[in-house]
N, C-alpha and C. Protein backbone atom coordinates (compact mmCIF):
# COMPACT_ATOMS: atom_id res chain seq x y z
N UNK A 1 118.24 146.38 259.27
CA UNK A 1 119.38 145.61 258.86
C UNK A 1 119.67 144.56 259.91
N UNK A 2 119.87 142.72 259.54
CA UNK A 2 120.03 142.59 260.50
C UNK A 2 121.16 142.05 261.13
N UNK A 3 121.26 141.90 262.40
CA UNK A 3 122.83 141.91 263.17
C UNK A 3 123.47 140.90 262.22
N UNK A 4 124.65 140.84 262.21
CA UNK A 4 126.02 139.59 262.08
C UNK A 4 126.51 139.26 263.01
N UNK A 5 126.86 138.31 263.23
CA UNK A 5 127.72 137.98 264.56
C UNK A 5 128.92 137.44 264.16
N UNK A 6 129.54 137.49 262.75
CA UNK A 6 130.61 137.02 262.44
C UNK A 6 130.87 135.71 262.04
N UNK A 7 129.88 134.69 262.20
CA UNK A 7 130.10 133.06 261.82
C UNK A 7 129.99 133.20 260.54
N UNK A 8 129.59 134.16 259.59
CA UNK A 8 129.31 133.28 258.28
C UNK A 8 130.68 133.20 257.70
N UNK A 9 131.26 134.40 257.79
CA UNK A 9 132.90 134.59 257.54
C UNK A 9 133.22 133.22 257.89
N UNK A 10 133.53 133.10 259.11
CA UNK A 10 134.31 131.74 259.57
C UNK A 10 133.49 130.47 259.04
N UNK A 11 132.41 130.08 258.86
CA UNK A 11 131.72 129.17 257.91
C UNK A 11 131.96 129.23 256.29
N UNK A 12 132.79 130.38 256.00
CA UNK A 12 133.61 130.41 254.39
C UNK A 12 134.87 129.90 254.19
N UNK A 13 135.53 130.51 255.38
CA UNK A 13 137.34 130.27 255.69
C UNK A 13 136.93 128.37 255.75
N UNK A 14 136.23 127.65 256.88
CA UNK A 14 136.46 126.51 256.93
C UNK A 14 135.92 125.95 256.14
N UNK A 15 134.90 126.17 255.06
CA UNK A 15 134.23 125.20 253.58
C UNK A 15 135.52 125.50 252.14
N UNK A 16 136.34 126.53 252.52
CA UNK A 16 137.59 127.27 251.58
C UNK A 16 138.61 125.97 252.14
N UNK A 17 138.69 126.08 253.48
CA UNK A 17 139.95 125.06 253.95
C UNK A 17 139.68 123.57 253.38
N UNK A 18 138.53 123.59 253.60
CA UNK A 18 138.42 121.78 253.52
C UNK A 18 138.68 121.56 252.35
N UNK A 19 138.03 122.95 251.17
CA UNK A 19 138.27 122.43 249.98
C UNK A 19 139.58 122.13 249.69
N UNK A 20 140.09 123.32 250.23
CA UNK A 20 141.31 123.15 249.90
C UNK A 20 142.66 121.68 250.37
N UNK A 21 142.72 121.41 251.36
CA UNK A 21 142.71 120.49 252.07
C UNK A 21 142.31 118.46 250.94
N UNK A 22 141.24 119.04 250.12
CA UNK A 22 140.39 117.60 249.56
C UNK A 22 141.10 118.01 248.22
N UNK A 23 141.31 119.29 247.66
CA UNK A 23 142.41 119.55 246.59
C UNK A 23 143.84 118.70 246.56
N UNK A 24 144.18 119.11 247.84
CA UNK A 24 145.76 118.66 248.02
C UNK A 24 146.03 117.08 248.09
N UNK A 25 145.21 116.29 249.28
CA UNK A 25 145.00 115.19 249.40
C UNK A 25 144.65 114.43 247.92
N UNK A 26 143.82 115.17 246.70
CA UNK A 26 143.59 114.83 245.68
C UNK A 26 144.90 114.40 244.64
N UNK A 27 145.54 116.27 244.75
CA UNK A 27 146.50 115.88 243.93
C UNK A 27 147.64 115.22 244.63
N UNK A 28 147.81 114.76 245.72
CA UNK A 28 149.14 113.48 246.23
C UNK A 28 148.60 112.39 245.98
N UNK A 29 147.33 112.44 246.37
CA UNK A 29 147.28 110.51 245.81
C UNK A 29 147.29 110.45 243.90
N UNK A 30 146.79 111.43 243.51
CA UNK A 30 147.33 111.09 241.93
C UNK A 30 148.82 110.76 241.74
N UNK A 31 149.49 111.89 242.35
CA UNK A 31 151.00 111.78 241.90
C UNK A 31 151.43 110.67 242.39
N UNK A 32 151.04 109.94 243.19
CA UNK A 32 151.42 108.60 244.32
C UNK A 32 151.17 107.64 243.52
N UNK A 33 149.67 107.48 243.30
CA UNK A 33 149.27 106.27 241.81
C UNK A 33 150.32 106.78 240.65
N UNK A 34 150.59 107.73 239.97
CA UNK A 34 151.18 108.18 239.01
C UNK A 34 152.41 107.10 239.13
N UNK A 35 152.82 107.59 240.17
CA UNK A 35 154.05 107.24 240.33
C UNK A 35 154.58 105.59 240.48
N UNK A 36 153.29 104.91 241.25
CA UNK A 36 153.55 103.91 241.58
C UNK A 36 152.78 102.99 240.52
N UNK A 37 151.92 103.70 238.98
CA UNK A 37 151.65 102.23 238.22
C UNK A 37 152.69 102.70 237.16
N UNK A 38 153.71 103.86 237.17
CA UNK A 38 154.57 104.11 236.29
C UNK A 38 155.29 102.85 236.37
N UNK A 39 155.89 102.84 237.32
CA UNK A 39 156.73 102.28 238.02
C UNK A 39 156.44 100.14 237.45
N UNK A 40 155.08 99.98 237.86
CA UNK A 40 155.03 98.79 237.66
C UNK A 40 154.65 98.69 236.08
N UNK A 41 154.30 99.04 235.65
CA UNK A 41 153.87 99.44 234.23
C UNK A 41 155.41 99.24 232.90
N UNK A 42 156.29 99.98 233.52
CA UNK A 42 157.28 100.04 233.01
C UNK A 42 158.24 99.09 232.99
N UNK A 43 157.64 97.78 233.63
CA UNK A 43 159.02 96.52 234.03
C UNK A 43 158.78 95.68 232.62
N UNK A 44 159.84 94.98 232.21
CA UNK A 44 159.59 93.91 231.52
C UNK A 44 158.81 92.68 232.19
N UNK A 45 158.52 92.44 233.68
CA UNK A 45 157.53 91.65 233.79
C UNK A 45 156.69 91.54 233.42
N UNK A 46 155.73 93.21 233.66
CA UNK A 46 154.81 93.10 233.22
C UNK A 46 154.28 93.30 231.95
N UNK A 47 155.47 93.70 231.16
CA UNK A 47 155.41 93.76 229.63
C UNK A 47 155.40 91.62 229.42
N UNK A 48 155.64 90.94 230.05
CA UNK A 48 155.89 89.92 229.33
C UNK A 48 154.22 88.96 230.01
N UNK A 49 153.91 89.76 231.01
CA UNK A 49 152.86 89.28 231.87
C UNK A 49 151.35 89.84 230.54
N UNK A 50 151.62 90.87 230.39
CA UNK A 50 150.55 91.06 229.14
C UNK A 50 150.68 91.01 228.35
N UNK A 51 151.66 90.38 227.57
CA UNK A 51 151.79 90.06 226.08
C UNK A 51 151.64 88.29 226.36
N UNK A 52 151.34 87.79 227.10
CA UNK A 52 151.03 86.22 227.69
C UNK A 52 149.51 86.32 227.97
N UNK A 53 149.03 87.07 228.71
CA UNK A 53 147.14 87.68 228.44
C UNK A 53 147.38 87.09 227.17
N UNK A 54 147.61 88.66 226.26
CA UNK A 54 146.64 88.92 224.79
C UNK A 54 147.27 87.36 224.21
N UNK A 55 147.91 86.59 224.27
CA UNK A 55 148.50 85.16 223.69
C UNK A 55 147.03 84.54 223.73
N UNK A 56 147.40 84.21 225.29
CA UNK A 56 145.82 83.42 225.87
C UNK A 56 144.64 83.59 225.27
N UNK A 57 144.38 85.33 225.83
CA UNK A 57 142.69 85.80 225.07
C UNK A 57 143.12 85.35 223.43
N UNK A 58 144.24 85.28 222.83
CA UNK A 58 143.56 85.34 221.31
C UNK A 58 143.70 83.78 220.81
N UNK A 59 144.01 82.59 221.72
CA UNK A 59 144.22 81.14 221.39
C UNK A 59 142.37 81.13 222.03
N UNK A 60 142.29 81.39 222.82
CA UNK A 60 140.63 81.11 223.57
C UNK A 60 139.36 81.80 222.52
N UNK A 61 140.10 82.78 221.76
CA UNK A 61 138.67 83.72 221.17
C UNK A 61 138.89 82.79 219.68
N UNK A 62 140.11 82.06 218.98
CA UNK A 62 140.34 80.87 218.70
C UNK A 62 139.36 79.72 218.34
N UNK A 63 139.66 79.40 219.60
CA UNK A 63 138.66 78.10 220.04
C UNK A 63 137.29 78.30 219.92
N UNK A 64 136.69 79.81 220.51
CA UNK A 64 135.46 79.71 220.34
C UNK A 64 134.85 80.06 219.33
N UNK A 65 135.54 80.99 218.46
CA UNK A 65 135.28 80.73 217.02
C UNK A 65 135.02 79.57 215.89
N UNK A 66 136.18 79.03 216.65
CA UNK A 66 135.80 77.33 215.66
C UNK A 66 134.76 76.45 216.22
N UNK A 67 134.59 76.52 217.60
CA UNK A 67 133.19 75.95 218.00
C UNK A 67 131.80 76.51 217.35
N UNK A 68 131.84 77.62 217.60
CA UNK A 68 130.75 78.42 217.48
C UNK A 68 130.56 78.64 215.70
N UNK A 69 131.43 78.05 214.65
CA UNK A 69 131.43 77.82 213.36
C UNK A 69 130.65 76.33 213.41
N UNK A 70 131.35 75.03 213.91
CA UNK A 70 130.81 74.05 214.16
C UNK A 70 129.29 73.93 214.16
N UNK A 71 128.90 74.50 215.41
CA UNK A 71 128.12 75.01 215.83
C UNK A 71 126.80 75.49 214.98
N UNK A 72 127.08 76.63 213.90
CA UNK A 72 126.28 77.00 213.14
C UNK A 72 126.28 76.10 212.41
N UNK A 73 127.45 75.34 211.30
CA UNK A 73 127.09 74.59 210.56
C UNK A 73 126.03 73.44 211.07
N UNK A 74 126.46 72.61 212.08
CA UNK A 74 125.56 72.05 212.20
C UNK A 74 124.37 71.75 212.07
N UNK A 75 123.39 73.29 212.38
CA UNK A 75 122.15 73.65 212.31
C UNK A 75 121.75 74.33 210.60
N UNK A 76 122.86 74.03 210.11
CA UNK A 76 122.73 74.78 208.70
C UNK A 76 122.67 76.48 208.98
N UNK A 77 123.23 77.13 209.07
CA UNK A 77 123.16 78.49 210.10
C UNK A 77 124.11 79.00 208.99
N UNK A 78 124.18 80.54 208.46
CA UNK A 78 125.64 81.28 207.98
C UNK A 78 126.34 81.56 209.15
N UNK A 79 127.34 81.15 208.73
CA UNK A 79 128.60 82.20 209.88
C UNK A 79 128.85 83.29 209.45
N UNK A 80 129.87 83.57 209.99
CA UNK A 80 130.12 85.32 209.94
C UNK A 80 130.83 85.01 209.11
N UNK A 81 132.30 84.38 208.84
CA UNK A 81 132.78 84.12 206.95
C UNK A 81 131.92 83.96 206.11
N UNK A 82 130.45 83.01 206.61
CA UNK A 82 129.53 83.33 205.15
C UNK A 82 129.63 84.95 204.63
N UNK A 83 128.35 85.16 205.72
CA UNK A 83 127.78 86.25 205.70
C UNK A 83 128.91 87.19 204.98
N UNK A 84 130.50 87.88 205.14
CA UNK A 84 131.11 88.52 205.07
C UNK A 84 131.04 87.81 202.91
N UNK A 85 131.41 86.81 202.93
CA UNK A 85 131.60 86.26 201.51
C UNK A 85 130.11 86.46 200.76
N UNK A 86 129.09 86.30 201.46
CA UNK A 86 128.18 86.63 200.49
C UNK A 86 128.31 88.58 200.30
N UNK A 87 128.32 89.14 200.82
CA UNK A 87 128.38 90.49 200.98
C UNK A 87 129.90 91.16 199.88
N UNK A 88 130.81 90.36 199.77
CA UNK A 88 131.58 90.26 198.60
C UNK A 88 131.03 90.22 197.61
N UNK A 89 130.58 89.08 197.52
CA UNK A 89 130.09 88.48 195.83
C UNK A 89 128.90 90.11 195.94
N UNK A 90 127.96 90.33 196.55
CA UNK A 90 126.87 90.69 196.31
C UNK A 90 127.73 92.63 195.45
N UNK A 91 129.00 92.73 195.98
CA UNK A 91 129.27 93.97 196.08
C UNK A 91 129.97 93.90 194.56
N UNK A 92 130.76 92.31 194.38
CA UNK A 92 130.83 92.36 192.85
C UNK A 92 129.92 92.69 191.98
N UNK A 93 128.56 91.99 192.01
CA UNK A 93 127.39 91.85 191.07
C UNK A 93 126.93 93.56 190.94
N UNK A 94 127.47 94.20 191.83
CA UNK A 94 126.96 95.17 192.02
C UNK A 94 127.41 95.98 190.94
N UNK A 95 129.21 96.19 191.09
CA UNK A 95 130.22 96.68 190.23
C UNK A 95 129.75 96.35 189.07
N UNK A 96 129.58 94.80 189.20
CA UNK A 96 129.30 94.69 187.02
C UNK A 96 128.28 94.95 186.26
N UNK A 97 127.52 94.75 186.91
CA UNK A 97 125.50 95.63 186.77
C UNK A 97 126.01 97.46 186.55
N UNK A 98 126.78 98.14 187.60
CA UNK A 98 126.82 99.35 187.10
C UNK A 98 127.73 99.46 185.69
N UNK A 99 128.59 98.34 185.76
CA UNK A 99 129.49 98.89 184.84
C UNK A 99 128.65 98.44 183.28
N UNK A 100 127.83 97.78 183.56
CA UNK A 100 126.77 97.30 182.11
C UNK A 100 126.09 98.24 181.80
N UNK A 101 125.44 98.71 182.91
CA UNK A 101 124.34 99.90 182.61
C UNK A 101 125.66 101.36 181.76
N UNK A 102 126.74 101.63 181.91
CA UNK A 102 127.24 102.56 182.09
C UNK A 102 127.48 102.05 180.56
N UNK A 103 127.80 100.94 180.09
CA UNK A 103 128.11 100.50 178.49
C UNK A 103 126.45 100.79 177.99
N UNK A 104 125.72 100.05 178.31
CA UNK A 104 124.56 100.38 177.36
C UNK A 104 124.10 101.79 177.58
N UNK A 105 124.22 102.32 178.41
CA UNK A 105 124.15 103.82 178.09
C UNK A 105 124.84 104.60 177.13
N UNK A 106 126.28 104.05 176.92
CA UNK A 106 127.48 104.68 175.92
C UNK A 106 126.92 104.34 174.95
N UNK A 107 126.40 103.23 174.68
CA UNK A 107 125.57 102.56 172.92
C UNK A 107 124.95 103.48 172.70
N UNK A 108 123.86 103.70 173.75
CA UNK A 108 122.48 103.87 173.51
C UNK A 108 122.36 105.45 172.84
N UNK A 109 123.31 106.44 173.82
CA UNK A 109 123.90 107.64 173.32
C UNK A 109 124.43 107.56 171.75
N UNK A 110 126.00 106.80 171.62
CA UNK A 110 125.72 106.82 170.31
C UNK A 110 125.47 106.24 169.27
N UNK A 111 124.04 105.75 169.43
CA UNK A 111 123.21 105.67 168.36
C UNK A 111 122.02 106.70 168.43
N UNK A 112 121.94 107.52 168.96
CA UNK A 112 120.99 108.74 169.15
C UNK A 112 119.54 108.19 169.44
N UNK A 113 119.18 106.87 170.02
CA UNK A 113 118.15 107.29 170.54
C UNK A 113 118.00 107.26 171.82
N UNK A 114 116.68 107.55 171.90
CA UNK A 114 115.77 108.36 173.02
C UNK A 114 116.82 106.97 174.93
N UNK A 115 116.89 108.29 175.35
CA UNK A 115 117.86 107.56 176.72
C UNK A 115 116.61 107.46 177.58
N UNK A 116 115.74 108.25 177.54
CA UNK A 116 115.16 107.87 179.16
C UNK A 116 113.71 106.95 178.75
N UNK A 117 113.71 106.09 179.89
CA UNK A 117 112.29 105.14 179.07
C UNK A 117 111.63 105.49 179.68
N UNK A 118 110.27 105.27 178.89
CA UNK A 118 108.81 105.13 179.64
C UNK A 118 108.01 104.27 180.76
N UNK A 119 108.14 104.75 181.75
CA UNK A 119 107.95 103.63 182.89
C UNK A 119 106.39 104.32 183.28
N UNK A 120 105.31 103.11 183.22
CA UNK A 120 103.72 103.34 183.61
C UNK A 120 104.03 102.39 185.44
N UNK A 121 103.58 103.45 186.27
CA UNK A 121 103.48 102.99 187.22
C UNK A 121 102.29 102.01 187.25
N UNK A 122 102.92 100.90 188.41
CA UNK A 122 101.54 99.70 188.50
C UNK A 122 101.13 99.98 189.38
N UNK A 123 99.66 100.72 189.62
CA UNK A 123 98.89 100.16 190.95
C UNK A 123 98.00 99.00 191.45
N UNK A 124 97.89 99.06 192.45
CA UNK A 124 97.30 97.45 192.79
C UNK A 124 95.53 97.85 192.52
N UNK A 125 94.96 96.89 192.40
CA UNK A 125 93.52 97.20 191.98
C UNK A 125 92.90 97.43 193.31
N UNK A 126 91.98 98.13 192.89
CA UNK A 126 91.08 98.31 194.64
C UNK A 126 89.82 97.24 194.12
N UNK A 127 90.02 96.71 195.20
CA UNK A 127 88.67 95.97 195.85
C UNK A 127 87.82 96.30 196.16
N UNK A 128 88.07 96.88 197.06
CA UNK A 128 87.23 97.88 198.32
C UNK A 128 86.53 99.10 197.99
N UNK A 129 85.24 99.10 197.37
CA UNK A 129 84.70 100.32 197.80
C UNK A 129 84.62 101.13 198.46
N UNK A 130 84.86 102.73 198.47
CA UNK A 130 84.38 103.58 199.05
C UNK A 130 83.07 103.70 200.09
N UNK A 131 82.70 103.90 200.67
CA UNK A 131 81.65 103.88 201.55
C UNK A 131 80.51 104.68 200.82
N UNK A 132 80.71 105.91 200.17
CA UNK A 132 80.11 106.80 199.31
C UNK A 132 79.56 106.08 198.26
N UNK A 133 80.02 105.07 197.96
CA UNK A 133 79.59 104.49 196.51
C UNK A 133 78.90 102.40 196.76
N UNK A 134 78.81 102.49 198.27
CA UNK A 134 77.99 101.52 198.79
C UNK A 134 76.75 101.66 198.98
């Protein structure tokens, strides 16, 4: 068995202290920040200081929108209002195509005939011989 001489104990107590110690120091500077962006956080300055930001950022995001429309047109380009308007229309055509199919199905039912059609798949022709048959 072999000897102790007692350091490891005291190498626990002081890695226990420090932690403890980097705990405490932890939680005062939270409560300290806590305390001190409560504090500024809560003024009408700075309520009037960031509602003057988001003003700014949204006159500037603005501007570069209408450039950057310019911009595309110029080059003949969709913008993002295209794009969004074609994606409309496309979602109408969509609605009225189902809602057609959903009428000629109601016909088609009642007049009793046959609902499901005959579809012959197309394959593409082969060219290419087999190697077996070269």
């Amino acid at each position: 068995m072999p000897a102790t001489n007692g350091s490891s104990s005291s190498t626990d107590s002081a890695t226990g202290d420090a932690a403890q110690l980097w705990r405490a120091w932890l939680s005062e500077t939270e409560r300290q920040l806590n305390g001190f962006f409560g504090e500024i956080l809560g003024t009408d300055e700075f309520a009037r200081l960031s509602g003057g930001f988001v003003d700014g950022y949204a006159v500037i995001q603005r501007a570069l929108n209408q450039q950057m429309e310019r911009y595309l047109n110029t080059f003949n380009l969709p913008t993002h209002s295209d794009i969004i308007e074609l994606g409309e229309r496309m979602n109408n055509i969509e609605e009225r195509l189902a809602s057609l199919e959903a009428t000629i199905r109601s016909i088609v039912e009642q007049s009793g005939m046959e609902t499901t059609a005959r579809v012959t798949p197309i394959r593409p022709s082969r060219t290419r011989r087999p190697r077996s048959e070269a």
